[in-house]
PDB file of N, CA and C in Angstrom:
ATOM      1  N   UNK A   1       0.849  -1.166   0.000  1.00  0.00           N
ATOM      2  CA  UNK A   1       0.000   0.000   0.000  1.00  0.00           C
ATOM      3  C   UNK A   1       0.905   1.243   0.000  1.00  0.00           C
ATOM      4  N   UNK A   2       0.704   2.001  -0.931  1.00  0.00           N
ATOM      5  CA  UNK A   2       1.439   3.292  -0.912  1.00  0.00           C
ATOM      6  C   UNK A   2       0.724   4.031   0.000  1.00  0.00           C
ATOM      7  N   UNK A   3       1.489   5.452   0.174  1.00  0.00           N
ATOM      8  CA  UNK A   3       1.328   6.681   0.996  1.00  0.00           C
ATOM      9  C   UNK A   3      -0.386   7.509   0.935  1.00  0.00           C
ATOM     10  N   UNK A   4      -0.345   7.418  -0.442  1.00  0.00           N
ATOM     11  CA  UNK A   4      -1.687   8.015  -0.661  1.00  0.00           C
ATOM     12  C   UNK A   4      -2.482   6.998  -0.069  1.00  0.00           C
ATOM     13  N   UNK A   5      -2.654   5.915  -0.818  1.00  0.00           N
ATOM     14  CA  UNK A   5      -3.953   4.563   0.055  1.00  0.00           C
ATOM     15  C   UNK A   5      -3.699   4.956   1.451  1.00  0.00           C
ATOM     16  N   UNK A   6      -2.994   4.584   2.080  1.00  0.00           N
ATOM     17  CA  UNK A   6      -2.320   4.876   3.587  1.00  0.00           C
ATOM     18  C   UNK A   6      -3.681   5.873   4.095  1.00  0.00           C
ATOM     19  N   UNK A   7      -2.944   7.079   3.426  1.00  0.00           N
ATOM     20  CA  UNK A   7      -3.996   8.414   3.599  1.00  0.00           C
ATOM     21  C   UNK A   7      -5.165   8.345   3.659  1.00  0.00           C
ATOM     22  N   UNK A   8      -5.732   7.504   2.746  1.00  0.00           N
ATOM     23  CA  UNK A   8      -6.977   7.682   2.093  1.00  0.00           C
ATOM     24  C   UNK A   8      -7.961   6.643   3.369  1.00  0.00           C
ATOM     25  N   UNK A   9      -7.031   5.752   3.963  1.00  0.00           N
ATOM     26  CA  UNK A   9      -7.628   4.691   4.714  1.00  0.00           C
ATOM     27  C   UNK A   9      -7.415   5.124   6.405  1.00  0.00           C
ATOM     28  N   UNK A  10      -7.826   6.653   6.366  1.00  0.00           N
ATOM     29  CA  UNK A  10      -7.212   7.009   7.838  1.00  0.00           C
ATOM     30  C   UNK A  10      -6.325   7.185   8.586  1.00  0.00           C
ATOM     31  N   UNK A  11      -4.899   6.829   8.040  1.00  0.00           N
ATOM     32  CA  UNK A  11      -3.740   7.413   8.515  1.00  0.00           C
ATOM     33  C   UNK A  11      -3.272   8.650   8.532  1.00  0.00           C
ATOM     34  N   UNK A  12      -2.341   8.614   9.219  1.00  0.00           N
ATOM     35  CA  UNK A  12      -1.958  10.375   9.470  1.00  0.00           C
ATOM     36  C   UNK A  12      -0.475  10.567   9.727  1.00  0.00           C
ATOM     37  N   UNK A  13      -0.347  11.656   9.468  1.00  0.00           N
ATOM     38  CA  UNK A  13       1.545  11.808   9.725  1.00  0.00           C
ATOM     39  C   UNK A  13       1.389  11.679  10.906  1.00  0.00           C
ATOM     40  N   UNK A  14       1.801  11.067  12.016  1.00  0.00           N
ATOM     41  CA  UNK A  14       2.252  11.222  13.430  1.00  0.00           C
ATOM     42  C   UNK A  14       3.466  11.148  13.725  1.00  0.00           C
ATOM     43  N   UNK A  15       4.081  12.353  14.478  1.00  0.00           N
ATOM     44  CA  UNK A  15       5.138  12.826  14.791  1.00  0.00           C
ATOM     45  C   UNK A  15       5.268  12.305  16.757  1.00  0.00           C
ATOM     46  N   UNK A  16       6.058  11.500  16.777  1.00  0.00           N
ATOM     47  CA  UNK A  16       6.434  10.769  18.308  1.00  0.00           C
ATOM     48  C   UNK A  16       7.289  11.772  18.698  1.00  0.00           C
ATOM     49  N   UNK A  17       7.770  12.180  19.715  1.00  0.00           N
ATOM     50  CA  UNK A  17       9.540  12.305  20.800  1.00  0.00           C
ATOM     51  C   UNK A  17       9.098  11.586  21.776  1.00  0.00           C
ATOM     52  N   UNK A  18      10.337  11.330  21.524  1.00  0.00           N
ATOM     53  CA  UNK A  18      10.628   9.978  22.489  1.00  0.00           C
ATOM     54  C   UNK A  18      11.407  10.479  23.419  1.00  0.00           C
ATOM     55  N   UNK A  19      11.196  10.958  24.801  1.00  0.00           N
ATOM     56  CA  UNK A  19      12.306  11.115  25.745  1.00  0.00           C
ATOM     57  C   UNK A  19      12.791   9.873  26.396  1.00  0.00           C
ATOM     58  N   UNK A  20      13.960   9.552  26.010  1.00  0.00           N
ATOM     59  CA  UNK A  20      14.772   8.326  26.825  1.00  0.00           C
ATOM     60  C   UNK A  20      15.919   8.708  27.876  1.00  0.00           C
ATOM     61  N   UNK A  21      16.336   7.813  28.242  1.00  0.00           N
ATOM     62  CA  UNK A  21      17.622   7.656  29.416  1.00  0.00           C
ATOM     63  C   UNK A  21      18.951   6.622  29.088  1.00  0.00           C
ATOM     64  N   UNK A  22      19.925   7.135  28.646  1.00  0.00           N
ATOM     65  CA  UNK A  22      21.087   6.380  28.208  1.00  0.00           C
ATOM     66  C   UNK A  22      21.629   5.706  28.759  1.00  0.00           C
ATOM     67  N   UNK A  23      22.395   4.437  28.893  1.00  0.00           N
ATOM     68  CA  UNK A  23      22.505   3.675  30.135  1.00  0.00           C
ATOM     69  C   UNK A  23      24.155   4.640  30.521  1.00  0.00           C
ATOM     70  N   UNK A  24      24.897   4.810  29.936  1.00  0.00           N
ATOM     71  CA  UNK A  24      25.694   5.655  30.544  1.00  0.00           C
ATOM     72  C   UNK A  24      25.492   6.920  31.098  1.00  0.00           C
ATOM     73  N   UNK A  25      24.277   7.585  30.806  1.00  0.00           N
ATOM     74  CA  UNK A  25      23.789   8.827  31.662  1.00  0.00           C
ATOM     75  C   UNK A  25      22.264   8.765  31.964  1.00  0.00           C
ATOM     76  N   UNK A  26      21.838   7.724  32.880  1.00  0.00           N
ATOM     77  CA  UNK A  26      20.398   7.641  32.906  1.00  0.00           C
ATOM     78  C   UNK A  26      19.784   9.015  33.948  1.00  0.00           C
ATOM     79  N   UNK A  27      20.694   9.880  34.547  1.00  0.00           N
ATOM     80  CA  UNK A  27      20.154  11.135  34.659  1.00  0.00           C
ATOM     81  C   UNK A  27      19.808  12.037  33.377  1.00  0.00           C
ATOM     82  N   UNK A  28      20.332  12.125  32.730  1.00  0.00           N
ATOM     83  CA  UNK A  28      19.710  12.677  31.661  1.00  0.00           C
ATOM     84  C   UNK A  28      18.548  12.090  30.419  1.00  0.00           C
ATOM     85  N   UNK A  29      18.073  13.036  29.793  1.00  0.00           N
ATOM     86  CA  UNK A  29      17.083  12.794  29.325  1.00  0.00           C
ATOM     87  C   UNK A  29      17.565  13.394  27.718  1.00  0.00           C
ATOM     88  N   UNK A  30      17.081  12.147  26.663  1.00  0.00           N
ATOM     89  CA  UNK A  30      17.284  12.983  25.494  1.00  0.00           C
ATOM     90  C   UNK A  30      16.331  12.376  24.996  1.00  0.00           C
ATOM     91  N   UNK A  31      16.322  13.210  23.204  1.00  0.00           N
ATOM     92  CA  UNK A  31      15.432  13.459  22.641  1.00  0.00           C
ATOM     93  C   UNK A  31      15.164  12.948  21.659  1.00  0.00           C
ATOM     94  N   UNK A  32      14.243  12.110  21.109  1.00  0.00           N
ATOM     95  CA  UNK A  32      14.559  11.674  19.813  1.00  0.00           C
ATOM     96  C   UNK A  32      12.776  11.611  18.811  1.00  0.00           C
ATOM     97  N   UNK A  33      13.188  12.211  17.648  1.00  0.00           N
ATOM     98  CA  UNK A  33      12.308  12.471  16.838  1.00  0.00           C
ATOM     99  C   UNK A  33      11.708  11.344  16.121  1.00  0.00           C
ATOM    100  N   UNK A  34      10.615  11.079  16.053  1.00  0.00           N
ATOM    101  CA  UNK A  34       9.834  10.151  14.812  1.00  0.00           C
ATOM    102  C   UNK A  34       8.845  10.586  14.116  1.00  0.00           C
ATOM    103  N   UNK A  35       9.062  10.496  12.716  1.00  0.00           N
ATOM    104  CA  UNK A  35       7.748  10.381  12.338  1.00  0.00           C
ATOM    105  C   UNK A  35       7.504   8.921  11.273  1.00  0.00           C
ATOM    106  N   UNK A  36       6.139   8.993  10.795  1.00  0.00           N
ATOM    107  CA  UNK A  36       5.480   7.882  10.124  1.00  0.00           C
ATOM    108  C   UNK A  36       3.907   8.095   9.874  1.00  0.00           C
ATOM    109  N   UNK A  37       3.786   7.331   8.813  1.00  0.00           N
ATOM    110  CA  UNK A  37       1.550   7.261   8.756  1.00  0.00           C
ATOM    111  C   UNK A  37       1.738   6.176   9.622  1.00  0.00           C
ATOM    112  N   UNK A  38       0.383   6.822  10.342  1.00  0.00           N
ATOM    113  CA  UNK A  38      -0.082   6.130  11.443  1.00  0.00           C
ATOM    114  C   UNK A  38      -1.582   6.085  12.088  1.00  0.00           C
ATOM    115  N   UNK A  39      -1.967   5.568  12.635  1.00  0.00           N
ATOM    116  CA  UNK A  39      -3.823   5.485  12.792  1.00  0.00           C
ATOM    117  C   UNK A  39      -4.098   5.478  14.236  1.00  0.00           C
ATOM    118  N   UNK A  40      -4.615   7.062  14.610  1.00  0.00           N
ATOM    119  CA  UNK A  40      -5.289   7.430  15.812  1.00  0.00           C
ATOM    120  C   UNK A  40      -6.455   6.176  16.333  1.00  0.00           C
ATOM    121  N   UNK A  41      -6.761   5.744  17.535  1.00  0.00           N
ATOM    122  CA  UNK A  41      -5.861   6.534  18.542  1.00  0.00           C
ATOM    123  C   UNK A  41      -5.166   5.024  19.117  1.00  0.00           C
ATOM    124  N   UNK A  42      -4.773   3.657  18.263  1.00  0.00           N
ATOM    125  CA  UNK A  42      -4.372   2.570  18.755  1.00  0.00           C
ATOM    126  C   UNK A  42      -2.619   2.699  18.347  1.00  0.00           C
ATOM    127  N   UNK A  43      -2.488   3.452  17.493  1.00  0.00           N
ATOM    128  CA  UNK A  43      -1.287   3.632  16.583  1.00  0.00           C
ATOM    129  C   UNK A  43      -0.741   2.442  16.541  1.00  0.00           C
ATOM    130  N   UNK A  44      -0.421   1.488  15.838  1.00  0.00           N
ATOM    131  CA  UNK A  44       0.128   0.765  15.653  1.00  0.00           C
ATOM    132  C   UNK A  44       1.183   0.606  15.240  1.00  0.00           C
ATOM    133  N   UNK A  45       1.622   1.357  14.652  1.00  0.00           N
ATOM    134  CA  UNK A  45       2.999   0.961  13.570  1.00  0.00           C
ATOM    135  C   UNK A  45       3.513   1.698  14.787  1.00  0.00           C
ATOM    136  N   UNK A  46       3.667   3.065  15.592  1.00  0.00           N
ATOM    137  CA  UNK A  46       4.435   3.352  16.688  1.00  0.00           C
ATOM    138  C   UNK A  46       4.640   2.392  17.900  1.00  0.00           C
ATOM    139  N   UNK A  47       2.991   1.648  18.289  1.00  0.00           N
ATOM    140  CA  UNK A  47       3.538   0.796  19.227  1.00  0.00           C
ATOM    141  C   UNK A  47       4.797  -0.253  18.462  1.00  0.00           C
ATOM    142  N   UNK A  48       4.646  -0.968  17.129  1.00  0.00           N
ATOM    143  CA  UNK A  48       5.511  -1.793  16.681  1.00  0.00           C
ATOM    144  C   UNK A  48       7.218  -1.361  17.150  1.00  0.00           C
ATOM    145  N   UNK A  49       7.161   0.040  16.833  1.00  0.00           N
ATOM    146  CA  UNK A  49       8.571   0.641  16.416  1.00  0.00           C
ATOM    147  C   UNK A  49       9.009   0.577  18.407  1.00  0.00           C
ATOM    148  N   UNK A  50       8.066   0.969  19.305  1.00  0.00           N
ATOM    149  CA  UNK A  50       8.332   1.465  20.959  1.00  0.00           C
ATOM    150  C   UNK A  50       8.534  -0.359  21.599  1.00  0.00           C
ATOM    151  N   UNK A  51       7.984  -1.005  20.705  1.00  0.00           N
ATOM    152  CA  UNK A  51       8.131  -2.700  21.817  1.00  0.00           C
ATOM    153  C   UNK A  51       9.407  -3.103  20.876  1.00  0.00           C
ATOM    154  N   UNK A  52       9.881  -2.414  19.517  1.00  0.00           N
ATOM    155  CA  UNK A  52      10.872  -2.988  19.054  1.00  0.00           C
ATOM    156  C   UNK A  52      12.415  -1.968  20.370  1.00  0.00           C
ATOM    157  N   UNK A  53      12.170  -1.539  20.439  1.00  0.00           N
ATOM    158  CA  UNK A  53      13.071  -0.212  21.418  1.00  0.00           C
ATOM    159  C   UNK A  53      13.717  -0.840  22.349  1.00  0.00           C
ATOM    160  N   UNK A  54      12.174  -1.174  23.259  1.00  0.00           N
ATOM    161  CA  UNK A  54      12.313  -1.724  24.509  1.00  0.00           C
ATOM    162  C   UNK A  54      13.276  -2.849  24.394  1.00  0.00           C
ATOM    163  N   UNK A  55      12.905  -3.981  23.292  1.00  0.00           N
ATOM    164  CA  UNK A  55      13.791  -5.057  23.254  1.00  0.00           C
ATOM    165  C   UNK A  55      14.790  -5.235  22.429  1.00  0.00           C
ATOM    166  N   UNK A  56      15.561  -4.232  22.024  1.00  0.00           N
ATOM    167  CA  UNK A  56      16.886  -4.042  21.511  1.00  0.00           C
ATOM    168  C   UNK A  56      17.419  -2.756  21.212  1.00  0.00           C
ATOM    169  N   UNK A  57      17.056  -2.029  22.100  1.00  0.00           N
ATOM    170  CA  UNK A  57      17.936  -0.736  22.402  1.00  0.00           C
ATOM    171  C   UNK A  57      18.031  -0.581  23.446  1.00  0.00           C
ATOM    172  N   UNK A  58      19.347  -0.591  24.345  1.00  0.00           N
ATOM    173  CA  UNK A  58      19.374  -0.487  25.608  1.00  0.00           C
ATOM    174  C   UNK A  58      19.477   0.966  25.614  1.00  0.00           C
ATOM    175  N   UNK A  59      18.669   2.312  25.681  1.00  0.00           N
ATOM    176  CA  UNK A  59      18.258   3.183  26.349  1.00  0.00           C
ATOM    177  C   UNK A  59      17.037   3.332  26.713  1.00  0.00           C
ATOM    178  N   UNK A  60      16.329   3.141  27.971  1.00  0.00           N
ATOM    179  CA  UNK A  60      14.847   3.025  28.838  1.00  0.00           C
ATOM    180  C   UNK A  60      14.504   4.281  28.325  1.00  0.00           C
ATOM    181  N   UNK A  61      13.250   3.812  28.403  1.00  0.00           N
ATOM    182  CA  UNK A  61      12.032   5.122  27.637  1.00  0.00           C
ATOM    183  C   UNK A  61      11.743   5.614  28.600  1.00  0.00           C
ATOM    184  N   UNK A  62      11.464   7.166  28.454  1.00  0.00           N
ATOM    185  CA  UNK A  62      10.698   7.806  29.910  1.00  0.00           C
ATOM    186  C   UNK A  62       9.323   8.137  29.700  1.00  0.00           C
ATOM    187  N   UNK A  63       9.199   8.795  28.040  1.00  0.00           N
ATOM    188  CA  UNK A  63       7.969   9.281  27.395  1.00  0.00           C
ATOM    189  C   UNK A  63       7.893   9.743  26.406  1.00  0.00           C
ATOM    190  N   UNK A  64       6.603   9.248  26.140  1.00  0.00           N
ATOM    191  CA  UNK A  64       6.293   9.513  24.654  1.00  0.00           C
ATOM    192  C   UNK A  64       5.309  10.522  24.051  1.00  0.00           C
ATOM    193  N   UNK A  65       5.465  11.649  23.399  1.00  0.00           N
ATOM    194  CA  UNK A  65       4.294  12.678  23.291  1.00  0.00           C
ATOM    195  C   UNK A  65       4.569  12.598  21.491  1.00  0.00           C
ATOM    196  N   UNK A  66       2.508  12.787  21.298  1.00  0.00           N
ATOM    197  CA  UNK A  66       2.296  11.902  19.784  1.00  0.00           C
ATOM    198  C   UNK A  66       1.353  13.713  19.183  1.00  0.00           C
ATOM    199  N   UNK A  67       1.897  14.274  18.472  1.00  0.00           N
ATOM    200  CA  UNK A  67       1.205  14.882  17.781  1.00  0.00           C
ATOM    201  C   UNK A  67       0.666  14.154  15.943  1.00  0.00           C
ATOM    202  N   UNK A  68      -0.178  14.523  15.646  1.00  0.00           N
ATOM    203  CA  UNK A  68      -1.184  13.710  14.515  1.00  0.00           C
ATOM    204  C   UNK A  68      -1.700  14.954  13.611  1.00  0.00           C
ATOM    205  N   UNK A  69      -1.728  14.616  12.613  1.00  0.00           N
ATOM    206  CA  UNK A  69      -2.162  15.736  11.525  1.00  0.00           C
ATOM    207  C   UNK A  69      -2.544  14.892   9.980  1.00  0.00           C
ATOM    208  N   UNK A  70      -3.968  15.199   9.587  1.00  0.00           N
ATOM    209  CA  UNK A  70      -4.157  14.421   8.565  1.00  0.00           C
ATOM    210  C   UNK A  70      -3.555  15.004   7.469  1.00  0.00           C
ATOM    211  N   UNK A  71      -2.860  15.027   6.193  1.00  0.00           N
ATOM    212  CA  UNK A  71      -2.493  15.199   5.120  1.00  0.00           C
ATOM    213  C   UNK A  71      -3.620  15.056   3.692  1.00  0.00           C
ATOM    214  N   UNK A  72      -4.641  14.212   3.807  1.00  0.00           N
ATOM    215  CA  UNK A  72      -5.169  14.456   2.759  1.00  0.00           C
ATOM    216  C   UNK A  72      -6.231  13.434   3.295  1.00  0.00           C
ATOM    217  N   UNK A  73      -7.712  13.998   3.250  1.00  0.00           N
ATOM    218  CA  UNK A  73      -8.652  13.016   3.806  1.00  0.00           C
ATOM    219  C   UNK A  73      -9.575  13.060   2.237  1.00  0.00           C
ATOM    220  N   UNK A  74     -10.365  11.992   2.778  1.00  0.00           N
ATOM    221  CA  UNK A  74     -11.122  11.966   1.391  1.00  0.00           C
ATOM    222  C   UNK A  74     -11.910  13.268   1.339  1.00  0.00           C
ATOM    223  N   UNK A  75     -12.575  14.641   2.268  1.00  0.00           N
ATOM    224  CA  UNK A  75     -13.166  15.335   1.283  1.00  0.00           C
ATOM    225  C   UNK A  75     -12.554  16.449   0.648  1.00  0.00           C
ATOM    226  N   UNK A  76     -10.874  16.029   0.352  1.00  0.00           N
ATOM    227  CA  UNK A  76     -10.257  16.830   0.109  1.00  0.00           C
ATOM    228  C   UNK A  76      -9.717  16.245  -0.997  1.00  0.00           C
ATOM    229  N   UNK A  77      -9.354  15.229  -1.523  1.00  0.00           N
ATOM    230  CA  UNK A  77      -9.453  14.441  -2.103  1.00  0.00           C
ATOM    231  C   UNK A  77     -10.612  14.259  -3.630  1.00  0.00           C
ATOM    232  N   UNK A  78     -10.313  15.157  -4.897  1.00  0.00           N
ATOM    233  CA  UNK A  78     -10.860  14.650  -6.199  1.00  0.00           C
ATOM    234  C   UNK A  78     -10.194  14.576  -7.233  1.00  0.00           C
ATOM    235  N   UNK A  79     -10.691  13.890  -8.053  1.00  0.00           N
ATOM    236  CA  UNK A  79      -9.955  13.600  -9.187  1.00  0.00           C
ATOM    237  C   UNK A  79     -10.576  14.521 -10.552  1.00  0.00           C
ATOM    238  N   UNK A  80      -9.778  15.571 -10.822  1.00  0.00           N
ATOM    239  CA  UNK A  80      -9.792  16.524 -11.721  1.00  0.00           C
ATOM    240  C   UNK A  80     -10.259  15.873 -13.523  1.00  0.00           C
ATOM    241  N   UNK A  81     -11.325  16.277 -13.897  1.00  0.00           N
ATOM    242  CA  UNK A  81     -11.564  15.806 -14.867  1.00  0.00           C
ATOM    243  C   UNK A  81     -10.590  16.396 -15.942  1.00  0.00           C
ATOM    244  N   UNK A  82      -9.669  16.671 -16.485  1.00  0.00           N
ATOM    245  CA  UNK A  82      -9.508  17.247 -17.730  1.00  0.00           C
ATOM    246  C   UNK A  82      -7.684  16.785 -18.005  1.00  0.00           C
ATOM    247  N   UNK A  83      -7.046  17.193 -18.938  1.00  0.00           N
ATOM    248  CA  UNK A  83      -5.753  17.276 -19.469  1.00  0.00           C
ATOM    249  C   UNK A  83      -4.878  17.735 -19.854  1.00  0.00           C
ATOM    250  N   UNK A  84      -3.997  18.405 -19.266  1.00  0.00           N
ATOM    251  CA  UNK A  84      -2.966  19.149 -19.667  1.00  0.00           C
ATOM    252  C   UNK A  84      -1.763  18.436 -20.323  1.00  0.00           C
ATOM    253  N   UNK A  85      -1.352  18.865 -21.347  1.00  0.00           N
ATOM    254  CA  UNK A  85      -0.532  19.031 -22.590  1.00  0.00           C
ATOM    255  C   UNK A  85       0.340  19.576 -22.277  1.00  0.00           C
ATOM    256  N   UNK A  86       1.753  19.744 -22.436  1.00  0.00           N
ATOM    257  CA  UNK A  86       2.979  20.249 -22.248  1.00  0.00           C
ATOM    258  C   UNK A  86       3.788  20.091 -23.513  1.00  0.00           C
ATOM    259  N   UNK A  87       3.930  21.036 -24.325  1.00  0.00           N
ATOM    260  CA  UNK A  87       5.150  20.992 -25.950  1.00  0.00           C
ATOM    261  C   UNK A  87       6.036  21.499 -24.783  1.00  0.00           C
TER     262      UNK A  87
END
């Protein structure tokens, strides 16, 4: 399934940060960016990517904050009747 289907079937750009804890500095806290299409509000493909983390990245998660934004829903979405030509 491409990006558009994706779209078209309820997904959405969702943008994760991930604040984690490094095992050499678990006082500190850093930052790490994601994005992906993804489907409010079970997200799946993020939980996939956060249980893949847990079990093979040794830096512990502290938290996760999910902003969501649709890109193209169906009533935004038509298909232009006509044809443009380019010489």
């Amino acid at each position: 399934m491409n990006d558009l289907e994706r779209q078209m079937r309820n997904y959405r750009l969702t943008t994760a940060e991930i604040l984690y804890h490094m095992p050499d500095h678990p006082e500190l806290l850093q930052s790490f960016i994601w994005q992906t299409l993804d489907i409010a509000p079970r997200y799946p493909v993020l939980r996939k990517f956060l249980d893949y983390w847990e079990k093979n990245i040794e830096a512990r998660l502290h938290s996760v904050r999910i902003g969501q934004r649709g890109i193209v829903s169906a009533a935004e979405f038509r298909l232009a009747n006509c044809e443009i030509v380019m010489h």
